[in-house]
Protein backbone atom coordinates (compact mmCIF):
# COMPACT_ATOMS: atom_id res chain seq x y z
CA UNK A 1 0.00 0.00 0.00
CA UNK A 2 1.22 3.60 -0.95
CA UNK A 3 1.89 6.00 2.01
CA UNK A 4 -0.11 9.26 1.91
CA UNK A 5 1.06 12.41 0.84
CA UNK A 6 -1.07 15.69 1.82
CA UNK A 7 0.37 18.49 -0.47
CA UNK A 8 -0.20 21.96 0.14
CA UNK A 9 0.64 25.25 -1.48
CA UNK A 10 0.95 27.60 1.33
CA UNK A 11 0.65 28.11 5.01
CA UNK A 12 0.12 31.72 5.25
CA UNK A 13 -2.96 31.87 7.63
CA UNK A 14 -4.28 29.99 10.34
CA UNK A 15 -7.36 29.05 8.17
CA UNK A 16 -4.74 27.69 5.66
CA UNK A 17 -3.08 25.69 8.59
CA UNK A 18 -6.61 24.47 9.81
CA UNK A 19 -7.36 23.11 6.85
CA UNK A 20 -4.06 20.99 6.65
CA UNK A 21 -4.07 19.75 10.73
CA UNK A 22 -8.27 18.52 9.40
CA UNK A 23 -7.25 16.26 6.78
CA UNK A 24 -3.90 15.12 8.58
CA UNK A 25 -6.49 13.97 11.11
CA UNK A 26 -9.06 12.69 9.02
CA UNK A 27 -6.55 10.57 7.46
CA UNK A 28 -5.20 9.38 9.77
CA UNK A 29 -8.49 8.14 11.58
CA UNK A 30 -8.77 6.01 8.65
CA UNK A 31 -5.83 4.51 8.36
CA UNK A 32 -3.72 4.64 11.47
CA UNK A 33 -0.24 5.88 9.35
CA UNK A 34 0.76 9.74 9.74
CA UNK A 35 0.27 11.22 6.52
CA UNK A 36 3.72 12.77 4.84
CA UNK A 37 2.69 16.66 4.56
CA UNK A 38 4.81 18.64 1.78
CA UNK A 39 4.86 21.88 0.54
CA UNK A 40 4.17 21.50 -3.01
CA UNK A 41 7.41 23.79 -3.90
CA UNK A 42 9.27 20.98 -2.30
CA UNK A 43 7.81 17.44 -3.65
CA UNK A 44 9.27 16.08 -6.16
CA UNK A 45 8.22 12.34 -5.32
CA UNK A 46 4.41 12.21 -5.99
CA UNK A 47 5.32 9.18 -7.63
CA UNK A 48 5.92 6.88 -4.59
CA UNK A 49 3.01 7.93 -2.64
CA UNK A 50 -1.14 8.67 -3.15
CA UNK A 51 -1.40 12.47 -3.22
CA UNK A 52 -3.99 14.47 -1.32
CA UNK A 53 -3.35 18.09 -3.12
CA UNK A 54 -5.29 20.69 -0.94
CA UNK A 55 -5.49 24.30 -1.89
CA UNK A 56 -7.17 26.62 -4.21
CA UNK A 57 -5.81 27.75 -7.90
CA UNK A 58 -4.23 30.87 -6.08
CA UNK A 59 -1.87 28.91 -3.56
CA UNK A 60 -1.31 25.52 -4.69
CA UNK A 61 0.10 25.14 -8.28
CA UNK A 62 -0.63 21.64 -8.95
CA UNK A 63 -4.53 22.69 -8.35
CA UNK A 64 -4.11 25.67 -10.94
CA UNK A 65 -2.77 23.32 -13.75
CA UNK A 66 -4.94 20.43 -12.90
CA UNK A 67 -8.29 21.63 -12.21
CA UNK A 68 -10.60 22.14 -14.77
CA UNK A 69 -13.24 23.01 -12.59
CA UNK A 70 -14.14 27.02 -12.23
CA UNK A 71 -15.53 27.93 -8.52
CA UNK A 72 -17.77 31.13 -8.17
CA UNK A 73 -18.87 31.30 -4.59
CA UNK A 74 -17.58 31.92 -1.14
CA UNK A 75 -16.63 28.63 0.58
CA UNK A 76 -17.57 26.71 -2.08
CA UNK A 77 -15.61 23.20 -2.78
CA UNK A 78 -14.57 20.97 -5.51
CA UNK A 79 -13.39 17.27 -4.86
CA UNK A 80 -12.19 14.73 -7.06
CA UNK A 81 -10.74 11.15 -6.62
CA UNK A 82 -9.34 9.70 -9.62
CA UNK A 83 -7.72 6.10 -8.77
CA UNK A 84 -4.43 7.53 -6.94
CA UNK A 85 -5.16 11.09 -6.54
CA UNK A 86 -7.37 13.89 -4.75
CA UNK A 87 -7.95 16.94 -5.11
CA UNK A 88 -9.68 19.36 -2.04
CA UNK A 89 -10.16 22.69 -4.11
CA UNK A 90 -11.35 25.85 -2.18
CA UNK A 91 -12.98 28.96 -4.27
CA UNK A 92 -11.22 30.76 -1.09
CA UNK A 93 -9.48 29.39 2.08
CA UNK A 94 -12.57 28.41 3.99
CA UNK A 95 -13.81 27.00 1.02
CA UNK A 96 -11.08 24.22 1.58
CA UNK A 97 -11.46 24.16 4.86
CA UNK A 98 -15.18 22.42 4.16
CA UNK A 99 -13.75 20.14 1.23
CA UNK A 100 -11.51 19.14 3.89
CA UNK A 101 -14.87 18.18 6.46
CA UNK A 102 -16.33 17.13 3.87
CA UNK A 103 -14.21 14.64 2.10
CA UNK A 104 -14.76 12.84 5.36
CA UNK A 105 -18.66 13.42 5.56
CA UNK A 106 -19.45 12.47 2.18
CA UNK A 107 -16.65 10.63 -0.10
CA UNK A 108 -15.36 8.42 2.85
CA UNK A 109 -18.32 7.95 4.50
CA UNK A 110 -19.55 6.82 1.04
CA UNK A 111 -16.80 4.43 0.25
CA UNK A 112 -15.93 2.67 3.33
CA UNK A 113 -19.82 1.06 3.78
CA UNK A 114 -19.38 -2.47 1.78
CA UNK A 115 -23.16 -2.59 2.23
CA UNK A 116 -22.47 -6.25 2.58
CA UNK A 117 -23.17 -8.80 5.82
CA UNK A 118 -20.62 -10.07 7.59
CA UNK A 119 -17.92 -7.13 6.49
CA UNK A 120 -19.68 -4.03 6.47
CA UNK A 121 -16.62 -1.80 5.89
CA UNK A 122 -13.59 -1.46 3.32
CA UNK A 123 -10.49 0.48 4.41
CA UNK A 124 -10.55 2.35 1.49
CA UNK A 125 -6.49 3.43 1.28
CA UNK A 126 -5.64 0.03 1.41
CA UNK A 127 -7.04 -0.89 -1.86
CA UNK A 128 -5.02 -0.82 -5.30
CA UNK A 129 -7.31 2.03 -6.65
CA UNK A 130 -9.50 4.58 -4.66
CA UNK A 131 -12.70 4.46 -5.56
CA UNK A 132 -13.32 7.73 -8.49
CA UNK A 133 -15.80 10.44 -6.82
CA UNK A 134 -16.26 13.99 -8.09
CA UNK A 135 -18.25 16.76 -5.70
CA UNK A 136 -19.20 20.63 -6.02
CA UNK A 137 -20.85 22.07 -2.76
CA UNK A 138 -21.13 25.70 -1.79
CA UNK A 139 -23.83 26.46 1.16
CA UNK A 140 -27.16 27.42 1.09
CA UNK A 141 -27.20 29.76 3.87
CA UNK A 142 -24.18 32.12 4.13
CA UNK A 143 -23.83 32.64 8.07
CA UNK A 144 -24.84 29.36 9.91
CA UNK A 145 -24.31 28.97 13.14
CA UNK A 146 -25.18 28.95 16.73
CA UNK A 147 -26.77 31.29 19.48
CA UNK A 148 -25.89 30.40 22.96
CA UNK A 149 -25.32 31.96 26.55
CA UNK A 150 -21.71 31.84 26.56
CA UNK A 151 -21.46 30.63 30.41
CA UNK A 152 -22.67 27.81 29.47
CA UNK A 153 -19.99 26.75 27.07
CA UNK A 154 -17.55 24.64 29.08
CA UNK A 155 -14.96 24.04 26.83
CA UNK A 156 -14.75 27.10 24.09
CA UNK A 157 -12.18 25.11 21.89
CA UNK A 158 -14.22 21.83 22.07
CA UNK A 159 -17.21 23.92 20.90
CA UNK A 160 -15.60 25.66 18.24
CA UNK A 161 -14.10 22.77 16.86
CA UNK A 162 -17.46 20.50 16.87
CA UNK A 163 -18.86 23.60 14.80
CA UNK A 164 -16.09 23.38 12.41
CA UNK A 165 -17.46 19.99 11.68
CA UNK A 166 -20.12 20.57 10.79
CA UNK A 167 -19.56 23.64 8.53
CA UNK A 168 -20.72 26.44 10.73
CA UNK A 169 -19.37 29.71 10.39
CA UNK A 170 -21.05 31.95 13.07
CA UNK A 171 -21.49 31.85 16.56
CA UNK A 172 -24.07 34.47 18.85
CA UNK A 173 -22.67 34.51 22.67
CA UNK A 174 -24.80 36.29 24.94
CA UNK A 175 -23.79 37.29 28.25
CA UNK A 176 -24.53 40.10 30.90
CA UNK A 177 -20.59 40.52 30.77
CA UNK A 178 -17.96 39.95 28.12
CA UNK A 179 -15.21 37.18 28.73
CA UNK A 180 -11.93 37.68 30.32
CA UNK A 181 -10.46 35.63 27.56
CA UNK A 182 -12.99 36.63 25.15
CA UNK A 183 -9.80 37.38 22.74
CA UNK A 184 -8.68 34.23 22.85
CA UNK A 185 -11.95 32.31 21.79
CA UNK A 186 -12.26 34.91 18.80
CA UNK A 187 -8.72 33.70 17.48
CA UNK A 188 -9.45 30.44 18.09
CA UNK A 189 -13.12 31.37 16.32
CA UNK A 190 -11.26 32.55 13.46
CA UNK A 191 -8.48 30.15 12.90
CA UNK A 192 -11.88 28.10 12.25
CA UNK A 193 -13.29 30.44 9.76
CA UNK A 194 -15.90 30.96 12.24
CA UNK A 195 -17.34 34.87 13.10
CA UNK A 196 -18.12 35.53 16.84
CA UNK A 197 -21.06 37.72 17.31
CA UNK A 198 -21.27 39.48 20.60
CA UNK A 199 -24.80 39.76 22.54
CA UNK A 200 -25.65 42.03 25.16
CA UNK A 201 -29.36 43.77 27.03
CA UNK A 202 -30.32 47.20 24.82
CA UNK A 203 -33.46 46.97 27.64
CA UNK A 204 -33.94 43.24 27.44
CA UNK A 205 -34.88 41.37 30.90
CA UNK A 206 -35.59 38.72 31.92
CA UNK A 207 -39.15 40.19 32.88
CA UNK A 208 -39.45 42.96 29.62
CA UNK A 209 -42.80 43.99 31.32
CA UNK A 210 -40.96 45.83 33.51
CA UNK A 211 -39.21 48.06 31.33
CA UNK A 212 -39.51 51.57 32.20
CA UNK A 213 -41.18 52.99 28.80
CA UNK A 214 -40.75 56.89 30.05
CA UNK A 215 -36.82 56.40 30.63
CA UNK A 216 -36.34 54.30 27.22
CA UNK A 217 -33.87 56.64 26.10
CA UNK A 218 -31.65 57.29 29.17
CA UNK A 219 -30.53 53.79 29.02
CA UNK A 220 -28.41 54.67 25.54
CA UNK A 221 -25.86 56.05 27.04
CA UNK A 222 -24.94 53.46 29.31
CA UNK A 223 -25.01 50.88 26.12
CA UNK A 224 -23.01 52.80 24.21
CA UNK A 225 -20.45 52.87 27.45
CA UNK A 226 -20.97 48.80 28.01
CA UNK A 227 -19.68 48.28 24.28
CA UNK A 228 -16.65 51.02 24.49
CA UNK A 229 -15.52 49.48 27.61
CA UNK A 230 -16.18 46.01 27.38
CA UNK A 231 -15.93 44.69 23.25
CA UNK A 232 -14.64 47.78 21.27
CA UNK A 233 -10.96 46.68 22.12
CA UNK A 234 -12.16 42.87 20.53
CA UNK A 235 -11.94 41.69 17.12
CA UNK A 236 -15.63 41.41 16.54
CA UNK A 237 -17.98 40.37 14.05
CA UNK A 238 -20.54 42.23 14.90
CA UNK A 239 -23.07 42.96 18.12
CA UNK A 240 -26.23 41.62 18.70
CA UNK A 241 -29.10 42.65 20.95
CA UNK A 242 -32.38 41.99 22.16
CA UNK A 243 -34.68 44.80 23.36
CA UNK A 244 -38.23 44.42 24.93
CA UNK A 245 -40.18 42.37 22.86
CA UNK A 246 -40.11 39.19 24.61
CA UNK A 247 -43.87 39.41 26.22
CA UNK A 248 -47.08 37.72 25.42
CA UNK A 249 -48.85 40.47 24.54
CA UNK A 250 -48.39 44.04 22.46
CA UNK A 251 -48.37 46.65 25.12
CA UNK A 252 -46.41 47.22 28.40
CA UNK A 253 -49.05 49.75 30.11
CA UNK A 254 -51.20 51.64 27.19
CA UNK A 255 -47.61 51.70 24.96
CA UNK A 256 -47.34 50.06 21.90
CA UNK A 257 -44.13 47.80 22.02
CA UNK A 258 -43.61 47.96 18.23
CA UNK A 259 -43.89 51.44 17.58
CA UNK A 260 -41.78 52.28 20.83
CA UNK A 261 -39.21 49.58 20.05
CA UNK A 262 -38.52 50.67 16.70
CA UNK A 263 -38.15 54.48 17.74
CA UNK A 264 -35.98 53.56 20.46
CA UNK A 265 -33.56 51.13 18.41
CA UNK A 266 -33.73 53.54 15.56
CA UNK A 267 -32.09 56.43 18.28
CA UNK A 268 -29.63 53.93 19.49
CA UNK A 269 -28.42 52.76 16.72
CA UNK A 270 -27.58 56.09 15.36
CA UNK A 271 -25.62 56.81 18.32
CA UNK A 272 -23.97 54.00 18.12
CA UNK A 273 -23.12 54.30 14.20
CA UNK A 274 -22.17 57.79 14.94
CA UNK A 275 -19.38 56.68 17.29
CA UNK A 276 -18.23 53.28 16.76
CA UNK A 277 -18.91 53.22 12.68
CA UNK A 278 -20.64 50.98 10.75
CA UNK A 279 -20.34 47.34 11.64
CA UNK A 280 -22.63 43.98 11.77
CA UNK A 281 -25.32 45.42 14.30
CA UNK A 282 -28.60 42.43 14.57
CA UNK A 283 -32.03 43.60 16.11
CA UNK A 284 -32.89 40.32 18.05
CA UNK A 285 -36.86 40.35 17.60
CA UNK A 286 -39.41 38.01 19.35
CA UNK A 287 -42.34 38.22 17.06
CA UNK A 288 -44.77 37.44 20.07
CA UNK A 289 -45.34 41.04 20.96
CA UNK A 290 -44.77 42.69 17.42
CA UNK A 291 -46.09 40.17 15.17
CA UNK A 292 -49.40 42.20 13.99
CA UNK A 293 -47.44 45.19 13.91
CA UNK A 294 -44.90 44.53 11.16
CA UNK A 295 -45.59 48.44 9.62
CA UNK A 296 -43.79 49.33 12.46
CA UNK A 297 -40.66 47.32 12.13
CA UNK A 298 -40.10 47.47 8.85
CA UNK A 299 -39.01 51.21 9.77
CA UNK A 300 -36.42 49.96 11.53
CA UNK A 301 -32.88 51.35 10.59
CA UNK A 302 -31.79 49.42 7.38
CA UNK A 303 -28.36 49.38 8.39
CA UNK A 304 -29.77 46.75 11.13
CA UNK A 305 -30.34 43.42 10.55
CA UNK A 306 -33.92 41.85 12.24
CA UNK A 307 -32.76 38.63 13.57
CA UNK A 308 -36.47 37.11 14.12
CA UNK A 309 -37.22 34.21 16.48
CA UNK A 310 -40.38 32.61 18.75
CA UNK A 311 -42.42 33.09 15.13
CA UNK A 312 -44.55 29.80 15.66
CA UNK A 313 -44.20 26.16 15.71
CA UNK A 314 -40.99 23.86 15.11
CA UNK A 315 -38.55 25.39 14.28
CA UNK A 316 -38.96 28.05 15.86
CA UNK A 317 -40.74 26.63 19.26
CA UNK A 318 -38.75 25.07 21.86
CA UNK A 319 -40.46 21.83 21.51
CA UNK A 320 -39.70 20.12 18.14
CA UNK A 321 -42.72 18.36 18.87
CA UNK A 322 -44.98 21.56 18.28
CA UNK A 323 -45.61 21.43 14.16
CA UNK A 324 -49.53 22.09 14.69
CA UNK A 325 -49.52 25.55 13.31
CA UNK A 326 -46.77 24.82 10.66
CA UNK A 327 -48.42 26.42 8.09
CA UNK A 328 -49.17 29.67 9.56
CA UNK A 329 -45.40 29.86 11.38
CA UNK A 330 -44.31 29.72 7.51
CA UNK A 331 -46.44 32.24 5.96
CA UNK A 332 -45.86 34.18 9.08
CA UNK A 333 -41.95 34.12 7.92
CA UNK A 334 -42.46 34.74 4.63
CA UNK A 335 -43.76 37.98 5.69
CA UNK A 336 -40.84 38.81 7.96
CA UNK A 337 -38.85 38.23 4.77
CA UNK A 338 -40.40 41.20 2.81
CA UNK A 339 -40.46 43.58 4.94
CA UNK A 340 -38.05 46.05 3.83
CA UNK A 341 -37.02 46.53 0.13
CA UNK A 342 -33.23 45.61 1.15
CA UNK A 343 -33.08 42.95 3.58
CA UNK A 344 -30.84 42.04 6.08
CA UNK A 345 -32.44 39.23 7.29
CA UNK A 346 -31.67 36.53 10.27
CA UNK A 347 -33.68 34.18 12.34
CA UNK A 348 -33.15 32.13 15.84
CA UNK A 349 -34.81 28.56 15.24
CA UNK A 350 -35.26 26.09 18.38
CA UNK A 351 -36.25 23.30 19.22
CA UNK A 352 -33.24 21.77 19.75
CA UNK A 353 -31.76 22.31 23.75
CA UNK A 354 -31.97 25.63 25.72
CA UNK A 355 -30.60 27.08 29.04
CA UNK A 356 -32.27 25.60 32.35
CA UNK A 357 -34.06 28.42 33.62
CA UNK A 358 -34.18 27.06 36.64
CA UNK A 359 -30.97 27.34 37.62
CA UNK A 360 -30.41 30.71 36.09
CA UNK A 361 -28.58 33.63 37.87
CA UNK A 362 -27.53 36.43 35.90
CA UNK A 363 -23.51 36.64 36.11
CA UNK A 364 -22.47 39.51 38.98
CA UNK A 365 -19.35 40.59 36.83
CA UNK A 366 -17.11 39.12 33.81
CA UNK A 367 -15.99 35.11 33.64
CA UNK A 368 -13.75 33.12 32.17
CA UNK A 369 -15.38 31.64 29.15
CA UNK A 370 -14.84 27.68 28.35
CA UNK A 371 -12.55 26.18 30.73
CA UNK A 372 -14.05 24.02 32.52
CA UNK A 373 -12.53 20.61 33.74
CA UNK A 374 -13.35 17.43 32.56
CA UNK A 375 -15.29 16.23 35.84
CA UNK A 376 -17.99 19.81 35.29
CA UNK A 377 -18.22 18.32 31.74
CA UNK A 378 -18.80 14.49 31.91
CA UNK A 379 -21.67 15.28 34.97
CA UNK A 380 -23.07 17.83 32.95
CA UNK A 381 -23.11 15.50 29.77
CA UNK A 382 -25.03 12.64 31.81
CA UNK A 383 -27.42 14.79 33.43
CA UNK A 384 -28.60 16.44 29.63
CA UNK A 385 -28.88 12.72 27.79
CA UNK A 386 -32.61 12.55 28.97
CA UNK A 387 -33.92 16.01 27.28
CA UNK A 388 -31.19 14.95 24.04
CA UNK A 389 -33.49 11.69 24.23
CA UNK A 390 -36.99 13.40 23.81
CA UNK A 391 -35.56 16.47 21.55
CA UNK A 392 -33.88 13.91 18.85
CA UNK A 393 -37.23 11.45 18.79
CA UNK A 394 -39.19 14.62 17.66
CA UNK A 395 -36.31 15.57 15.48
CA UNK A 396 -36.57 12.40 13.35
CA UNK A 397 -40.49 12.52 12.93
CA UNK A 398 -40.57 16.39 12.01
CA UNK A 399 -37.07 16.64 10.36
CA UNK A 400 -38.57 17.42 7.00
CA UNK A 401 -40.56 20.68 8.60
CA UNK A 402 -37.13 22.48 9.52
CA UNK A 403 -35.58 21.66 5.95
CA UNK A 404 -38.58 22.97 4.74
CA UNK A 405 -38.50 26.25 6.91
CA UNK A 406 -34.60 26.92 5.79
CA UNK A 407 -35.07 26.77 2.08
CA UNK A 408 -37.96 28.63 2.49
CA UNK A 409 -35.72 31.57 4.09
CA UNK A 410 -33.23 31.26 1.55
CA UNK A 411 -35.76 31.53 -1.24
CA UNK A 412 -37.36 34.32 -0.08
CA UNK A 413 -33.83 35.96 1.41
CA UNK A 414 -31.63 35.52 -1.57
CA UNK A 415 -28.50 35.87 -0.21
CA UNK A 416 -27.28 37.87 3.16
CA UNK A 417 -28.82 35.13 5.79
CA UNK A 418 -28.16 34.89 8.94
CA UNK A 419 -29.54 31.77 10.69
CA UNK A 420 -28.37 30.33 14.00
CA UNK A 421 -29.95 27.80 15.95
CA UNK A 422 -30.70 27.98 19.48
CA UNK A 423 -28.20 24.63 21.15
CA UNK A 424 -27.28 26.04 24.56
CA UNK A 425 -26.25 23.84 27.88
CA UNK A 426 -26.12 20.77 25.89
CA UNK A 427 -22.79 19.69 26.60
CA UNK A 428 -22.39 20.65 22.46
CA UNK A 429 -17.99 20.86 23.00
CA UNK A 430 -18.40 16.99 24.36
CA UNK A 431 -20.79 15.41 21.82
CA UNK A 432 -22.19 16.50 18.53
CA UNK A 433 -25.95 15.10 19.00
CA UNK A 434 -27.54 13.96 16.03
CA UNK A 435 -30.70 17.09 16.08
CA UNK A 436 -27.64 19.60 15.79
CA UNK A 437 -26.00 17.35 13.36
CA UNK A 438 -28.46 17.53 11.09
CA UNK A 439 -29.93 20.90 11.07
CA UNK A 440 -26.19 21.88 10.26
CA UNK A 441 -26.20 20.14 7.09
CA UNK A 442 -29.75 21.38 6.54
CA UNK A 443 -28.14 25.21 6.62
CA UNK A 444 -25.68 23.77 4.07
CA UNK A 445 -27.52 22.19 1.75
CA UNK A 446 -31.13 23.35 2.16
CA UNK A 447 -31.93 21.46 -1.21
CA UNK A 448 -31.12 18.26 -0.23
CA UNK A 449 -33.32 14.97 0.11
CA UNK A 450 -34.42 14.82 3.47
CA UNK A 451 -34.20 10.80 3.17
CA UNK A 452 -30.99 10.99 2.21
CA UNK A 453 -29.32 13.30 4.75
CA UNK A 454 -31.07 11.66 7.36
CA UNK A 455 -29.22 8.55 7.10
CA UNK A 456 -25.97 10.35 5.86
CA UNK A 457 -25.36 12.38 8.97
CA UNK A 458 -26.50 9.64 10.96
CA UNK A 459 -23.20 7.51 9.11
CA UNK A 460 -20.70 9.91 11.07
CA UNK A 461 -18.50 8.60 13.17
CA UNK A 462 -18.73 11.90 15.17
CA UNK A 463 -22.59 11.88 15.57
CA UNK A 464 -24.20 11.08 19.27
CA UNK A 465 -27.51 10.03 19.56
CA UNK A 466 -28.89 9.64 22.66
């Protein structure tokens, strides 16, 4: 059997190294030999071994002069196997990144199932030829990620790199106080090709009834203060807040909550435009106070994105069980989608594992995000397996309804998407459960067949299920 060769054009990034120490591992999961990595400047023996070129046209020569193939689209991949050669080609750096995932998710996956009794699998290096594959992807949704409290993230770089495998690019980490390594989980972040989006309270509570509608506006300066002090030193992606829509009804006293939350975001956001610049700045919305009062949001400042969630049934209820109204939830987001004539658009889906409320305490000062040891984690892990348990049975009946909802966002979005899903104090750095799993690949590939991505995420070696 040939040794393996993993050949590379340059290492001038740490998305570029990333993307090398993936499908060093990857290969070497499968077949239990270190790879030989070589700069393609300096190989001159491609002869003697099977040759994994990674790259794109730009930084690996052999890629420019062999591909044919012509890649259009951010993060977008091309693979091809011929019988002693592969090629991972990346339109840009992340783009290899996620040939690099994926030549484990789909061409290995693929290859190694014998599909016969007895000896299910075939160690696919070890055969004379490999078997010939060829593969374009680019996602359907351009930021997917995941929204989160961030003190409930254990262990930051087990998180991050769990999201990396499953192609997510953006995580939303709320907290009453920033990090104290918060700079050191966005360069991880980013080594990952993954954007960290900061959230804080513009006049959200826990309680939004109680907001104070005759002092909305002296609150502004203080948020304006919170983000100088607290993220403006950061590397960020962008802020994003919640205000007081998170009530059951449309008033708080005899005020309107849609016509006074737009006015008072509208003022804030000028301010903070005015002072800070312009910069990825996401109106978290919960449509259960505003939701017959769209001609008031749509005034919202276009320079802000509305980031809607709580619209209905699964996906956006807690319970993935809840698909009753399913209809209405979908015309109700189609709706959301057209409000303004230029769209920033982004939506918070659930049903998947949230914070347990009844344990909450909001943090007294800043913390020390993700570093947890490994006793806090495995405890945590066994005591979460039960809700996992009843979250993933509703997730394989109603599977289809979230696909459904995603493409339907894209259609009607065409092009700058947000959409992160709700997965927070679910023990997501330890194990990748199967609901996450799969709504992942659902943000990738939101025109897939539901049949077949059910059983092809469930083929990972990586998935959990509880």
């Amino acid at each position: 059997m040939k040794k393996i060769a993993i050949v590379y054009g340059e290492l001038k990034n740490d998305i570029q190294k990333k993307a090398l120490e993936l499908i060093s591992s990857v290969i070497l999961e499968q077949t239990i030999a270190y790879p030989v990595c070589a700069k393609y400047s300096d190989f001159n023996d491609a002869e003697s071994f099977r040759c994994i070129y990674i790259g794109t046209k730009k930084n690996n020569p052999y890629i420019a002069k062999e591909s044919k193939k012509t890649l259009t689209k951010e993060e977008e991949y091309y693979i091809s196997v011929t019988e002693d050669r592969v090629i991972i080609e990346g339109y840009d750096d992340a783009g290899v990144l996620y040939g690099c995932v994926d030549f484990y998710n789909k061409y290995i996956i693929k290859f190694e199932n014998r599909n016969l009794h007895g000896a299910y699998f075939l160690d696919i290096f070890a055969q004379d030829k490999l078997p010939e594959y060829e593969c374009i992807s680019s996602p359907s949704v351009k930021n997917r990620g995941i929204w989160t409290w961030g003190h409930v993230i254990y262990n930051y770089k087990g998180f991050i790199d769990n999201m990396l495998k499953l192609k997510l690019n953006t995580i939303i980490i709320w907290n009453d106080f920033v990090p104290v390594n918060a700079d050191e989980m966005i360069a991880y972040a980013h080594s990952c090709n993954i954007k960290v989006i900061w959230g804080f309270s513009w006049l959200w509570d826990v309680n939004c009834a109680l907001v104070d509608m005759n002092t909305l506006y002296d609150s502004i300066d203080g948020i304006l203060e919170k983000f100088e002090k607290q993220y403006s030193h950061l590397n960020v992606d962008g802020i994003y807040f919640q205000s007081f829509t998170e009530l059951a009804t449309d008033k708080i006293g005899d005020v309107l909550v849609a016509d006074a939350v737009t006015k008072f975001v509208n003022e804030a956001a000028a301010r903070f435009f005015d002072k800070f610049g312009e910069m990825e700045l996401q109106f978290g919305i919960h449509a259960t106070s505003v939701k017959e009062k769209l001609d008031y949001i749509k005034n919202v400042d276009p320079r802000v994105r509305l980031y809607w969630e709580d619209c209905g049934s699964f996906p956006f209820a807690y319970i993935p069980k809840d698909i009753e109204n399913y209809d209405e939830t979908k015309d109700f987001v189609i709706k959301t989608t057209h409000l303004r004539e230029k769209e920033k658009y982004g939506a918070v889906t659930k049903g998947i594992v949230c914070l347990d409320w009844g344990e909450f305490e909001h943090l007294a000062g800043s913390f020390y995000i993700g570093k947890c040891s490994k006793k806090v984690t495995h405890n945590r892990v066994e005591r979460k397996n039960r809700i996992w348990r009843y979250m993933q049975s509703y997730w394989l009946a109603n599977a289809d309804k979230a696909l459904d909802m995603v493409k339907t966002m894209c259609d009607e979005t065409g092009g700058d998407l947000y959409i992160t899903a709700l997965v927070e104090d679910g023990m997501f750095e330890e194990n990748v459960m199967y609901p996450v799993a799969i709504y992942s690949e659902m943000l990738w590939d939101a025109n897939a067949d539901i049949k077949e991505m059910v059983s092809q995420v469930a083929l990972r070696s990586y998935v959990e299920f509880a």
